[in-house]
Protein backbone atom coordinates (compact mmCIF):
# COMPACT_ATOMS: atom_id res chain seq x y z
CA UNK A 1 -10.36 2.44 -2.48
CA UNK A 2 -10.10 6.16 -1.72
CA UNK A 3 -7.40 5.13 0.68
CA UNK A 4 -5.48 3.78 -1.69
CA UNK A 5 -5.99 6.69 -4.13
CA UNK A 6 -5.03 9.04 -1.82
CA UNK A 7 -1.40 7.14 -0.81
CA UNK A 8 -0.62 6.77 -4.57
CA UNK A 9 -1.56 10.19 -5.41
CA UNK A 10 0.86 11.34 -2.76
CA UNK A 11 3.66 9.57 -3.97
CA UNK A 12 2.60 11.15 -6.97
CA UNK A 13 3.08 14.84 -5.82
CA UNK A 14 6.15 13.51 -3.94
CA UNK A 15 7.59 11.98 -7.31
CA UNK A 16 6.68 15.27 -9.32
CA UNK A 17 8.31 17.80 -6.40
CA UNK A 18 11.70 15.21 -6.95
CA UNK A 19 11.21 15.61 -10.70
CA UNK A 20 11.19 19.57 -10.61
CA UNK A 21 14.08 19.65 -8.00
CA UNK A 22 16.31 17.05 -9.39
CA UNK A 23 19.71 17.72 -9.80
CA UNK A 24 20.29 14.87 -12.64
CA UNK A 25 18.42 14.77 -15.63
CA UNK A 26 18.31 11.36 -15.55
CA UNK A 27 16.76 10.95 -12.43
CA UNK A 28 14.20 13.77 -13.08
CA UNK A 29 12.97 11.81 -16.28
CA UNK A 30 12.99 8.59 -13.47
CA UNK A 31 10.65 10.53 -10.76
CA UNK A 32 8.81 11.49 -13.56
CA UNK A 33 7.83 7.81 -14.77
CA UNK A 34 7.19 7.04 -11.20
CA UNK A 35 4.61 9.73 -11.51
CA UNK A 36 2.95 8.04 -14.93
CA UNK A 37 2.83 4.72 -13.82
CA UNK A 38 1.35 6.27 -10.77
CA UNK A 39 -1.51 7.03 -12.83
CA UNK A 40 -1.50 3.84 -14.11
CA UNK A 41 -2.29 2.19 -10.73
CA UNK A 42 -4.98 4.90 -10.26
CA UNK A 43 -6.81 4.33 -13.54
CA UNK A 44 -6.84 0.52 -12.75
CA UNK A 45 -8.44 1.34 -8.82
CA UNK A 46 -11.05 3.34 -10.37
CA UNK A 47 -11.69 0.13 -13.05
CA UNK A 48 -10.93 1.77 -15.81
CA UNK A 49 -8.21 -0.65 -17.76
CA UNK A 50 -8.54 0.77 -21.24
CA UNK A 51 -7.30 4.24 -19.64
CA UNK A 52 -4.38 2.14 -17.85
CA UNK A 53 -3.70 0.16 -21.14
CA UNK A 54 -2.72 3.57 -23.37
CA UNK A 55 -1.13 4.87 -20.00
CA UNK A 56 1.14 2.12 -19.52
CA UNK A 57 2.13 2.08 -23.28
CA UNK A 58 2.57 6.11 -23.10
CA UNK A 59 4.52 5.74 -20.49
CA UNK A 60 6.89 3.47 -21.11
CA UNK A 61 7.67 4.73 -24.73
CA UNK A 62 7.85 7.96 -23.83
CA UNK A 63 10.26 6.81 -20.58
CA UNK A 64 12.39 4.98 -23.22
CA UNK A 65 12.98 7.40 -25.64
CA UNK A 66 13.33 10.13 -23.17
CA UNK A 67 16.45 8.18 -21.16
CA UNK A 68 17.74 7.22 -24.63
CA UNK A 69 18.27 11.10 -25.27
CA UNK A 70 19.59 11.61 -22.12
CA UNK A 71 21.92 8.94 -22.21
CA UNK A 72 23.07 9.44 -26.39
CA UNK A 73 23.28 13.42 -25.29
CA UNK A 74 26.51 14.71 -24.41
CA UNK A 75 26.68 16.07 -20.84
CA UNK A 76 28.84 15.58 -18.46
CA UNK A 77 28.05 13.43 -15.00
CA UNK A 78 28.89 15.93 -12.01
CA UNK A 79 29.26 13.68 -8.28
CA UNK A 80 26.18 15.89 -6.55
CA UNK A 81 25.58 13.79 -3.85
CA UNK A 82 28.01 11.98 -1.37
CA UNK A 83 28.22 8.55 -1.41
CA UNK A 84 25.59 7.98 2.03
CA UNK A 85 23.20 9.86 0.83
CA UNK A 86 23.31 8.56 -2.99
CA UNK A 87 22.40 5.01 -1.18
CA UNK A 88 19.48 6.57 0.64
CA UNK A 89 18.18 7.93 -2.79
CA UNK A 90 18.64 4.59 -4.06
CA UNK A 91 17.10 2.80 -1.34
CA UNK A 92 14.06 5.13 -1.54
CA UNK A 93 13.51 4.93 -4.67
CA UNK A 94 13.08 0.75 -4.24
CA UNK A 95 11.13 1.24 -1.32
CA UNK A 96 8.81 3.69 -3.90
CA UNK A 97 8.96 1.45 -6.84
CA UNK A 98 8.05 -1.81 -3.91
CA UNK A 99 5.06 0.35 -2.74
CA UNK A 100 3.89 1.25 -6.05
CA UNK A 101 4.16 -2.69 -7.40
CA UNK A 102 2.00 -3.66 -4.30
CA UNK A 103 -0.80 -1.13 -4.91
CA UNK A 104 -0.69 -2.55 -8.97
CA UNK A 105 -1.23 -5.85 -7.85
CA UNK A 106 -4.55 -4.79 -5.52
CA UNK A 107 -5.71 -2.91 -8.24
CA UNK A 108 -5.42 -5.69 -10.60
CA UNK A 109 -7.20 -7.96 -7.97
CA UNK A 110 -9.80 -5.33 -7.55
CA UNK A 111 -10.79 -6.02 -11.07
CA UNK A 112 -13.26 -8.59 -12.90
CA UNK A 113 -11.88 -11.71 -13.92
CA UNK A 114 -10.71 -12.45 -17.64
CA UNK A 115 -13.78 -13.10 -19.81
CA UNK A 116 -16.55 -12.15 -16.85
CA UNK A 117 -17.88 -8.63 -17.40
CA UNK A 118 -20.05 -6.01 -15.42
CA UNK A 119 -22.96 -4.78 -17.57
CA UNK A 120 -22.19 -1.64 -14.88
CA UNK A 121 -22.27 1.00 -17.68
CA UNK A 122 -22.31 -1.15 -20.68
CA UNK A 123 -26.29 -2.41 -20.01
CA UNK A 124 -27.81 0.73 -21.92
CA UNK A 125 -25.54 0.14 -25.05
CA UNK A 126 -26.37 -3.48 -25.24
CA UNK A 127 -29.96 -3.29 -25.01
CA UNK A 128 -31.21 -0.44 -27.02
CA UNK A 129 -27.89 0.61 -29.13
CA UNK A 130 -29.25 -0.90 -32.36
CA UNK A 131 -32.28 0.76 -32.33
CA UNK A 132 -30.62 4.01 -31.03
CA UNK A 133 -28.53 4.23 -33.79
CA UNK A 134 -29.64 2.41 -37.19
CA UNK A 135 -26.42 0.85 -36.91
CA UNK A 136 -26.05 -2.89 -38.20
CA UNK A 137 -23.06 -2.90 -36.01
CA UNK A 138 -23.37 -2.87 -32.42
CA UNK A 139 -19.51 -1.38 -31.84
CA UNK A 140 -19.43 1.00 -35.30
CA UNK A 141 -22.83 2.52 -33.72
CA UNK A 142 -21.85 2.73 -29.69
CA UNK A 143 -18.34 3.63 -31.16
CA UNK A 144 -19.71 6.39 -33.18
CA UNK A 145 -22.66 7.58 -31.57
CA UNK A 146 -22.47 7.03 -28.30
CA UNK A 147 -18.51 7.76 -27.80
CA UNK A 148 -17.88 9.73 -30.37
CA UNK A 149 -15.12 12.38 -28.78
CA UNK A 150 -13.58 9.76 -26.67
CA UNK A 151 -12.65 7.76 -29.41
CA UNK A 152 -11.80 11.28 -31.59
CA UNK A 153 -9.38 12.40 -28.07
CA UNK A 154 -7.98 8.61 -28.00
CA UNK A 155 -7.10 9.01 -31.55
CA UNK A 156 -5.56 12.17 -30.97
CA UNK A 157 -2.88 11.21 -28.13
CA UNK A 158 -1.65 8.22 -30.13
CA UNK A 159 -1.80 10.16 -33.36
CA UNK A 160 0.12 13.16 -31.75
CA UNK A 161 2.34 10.35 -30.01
CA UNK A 162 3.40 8.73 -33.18
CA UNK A 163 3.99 11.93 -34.87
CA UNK A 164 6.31 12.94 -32.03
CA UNK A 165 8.30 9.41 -32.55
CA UNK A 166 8.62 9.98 -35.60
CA UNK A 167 9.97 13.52 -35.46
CA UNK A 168 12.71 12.20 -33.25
CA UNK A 169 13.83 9.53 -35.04
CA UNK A 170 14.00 11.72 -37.93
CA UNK A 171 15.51 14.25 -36.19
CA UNK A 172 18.47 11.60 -34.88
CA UNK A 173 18.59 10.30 -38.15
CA UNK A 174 19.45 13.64 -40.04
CA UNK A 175 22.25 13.82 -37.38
């Protein structure tokens, strides 16, 4: 496991140097997604799929309406690189996207199997959360008492994330 941490976090650095020193804006907002799916994959190693699910969803939302901008935005293309070394870009950044696909698909093995569950951390709610927390329900109480600002900071990012949506498309709209 810390094996495969460690190789995905270092295409992770690698992805975020090629963001900051990317010539195209396009392809900066590309290293940059290789980067937060990256973190995908790592949330999913350390079994943490709830983390993963708001990543992935962040991520690709955020990916779309950044490229949309880029795209809609007037610039103009400039012809940076010569034509060998754009298809040795291009080829790395299969070979990148190949290695990160493989390391998704062991972390998704790594997990538990649909419906069978871990009482790992979980055990100590089940039992004694009722009493704990004179709630009649058992996920309004753990919810609540237990995980009270983790649910308040999960709230936040897709509050903060809808409000920036929104600002956009108003923005665009206004246009």
């Amino acid at each position: 496991m810390e094996v495969m941490l460690s190789v995905i976090i270092g295409f992770m650095i690698i992805a975020s140097i090629t963001a900051i020193y990317a010539k195209d804006l396009l392809s900066a907002i590309i290293a940059q997604g290789f980067v937060g799916y990256g973190l995908v994959i790592c949330f999913l190693i350390l079994r943490a799929p709830d983390l993963a699910i708001i990543q992935i969803v962040m991520e690709t939302v955020t990916l779309i309406i950044m490229v949309a901008v880029v795209l809609d935005s007037s610039r103009e293309e400039f012809d940076i690189m010569p034509d060998k070394t754009q298809g040795v870009t291009i080829a790395a950044s299969f070979l990148f996207a190949l290695v990160l696909l493989i390391y998704f698909n062991r972390a998704i093995s790594g997990l538990d199997r649909f419906g069978n569950h871990t009482l790992r951390m979980s055990e100590a709610y089940v039992t004694g959360a009722a009493e704990q927390t004179g709630s009649a329900n058992l996920v309004a109480g753990v919810l609540w008492d237990f995980r009270g600002y983790d649910t308040l900071g999960e709230a936040t990012v897709l509050f903060t994330a809808a409000i920036g949506v929104i600002t956009i498309i108003r923005l665009v709209g206004k246009k």
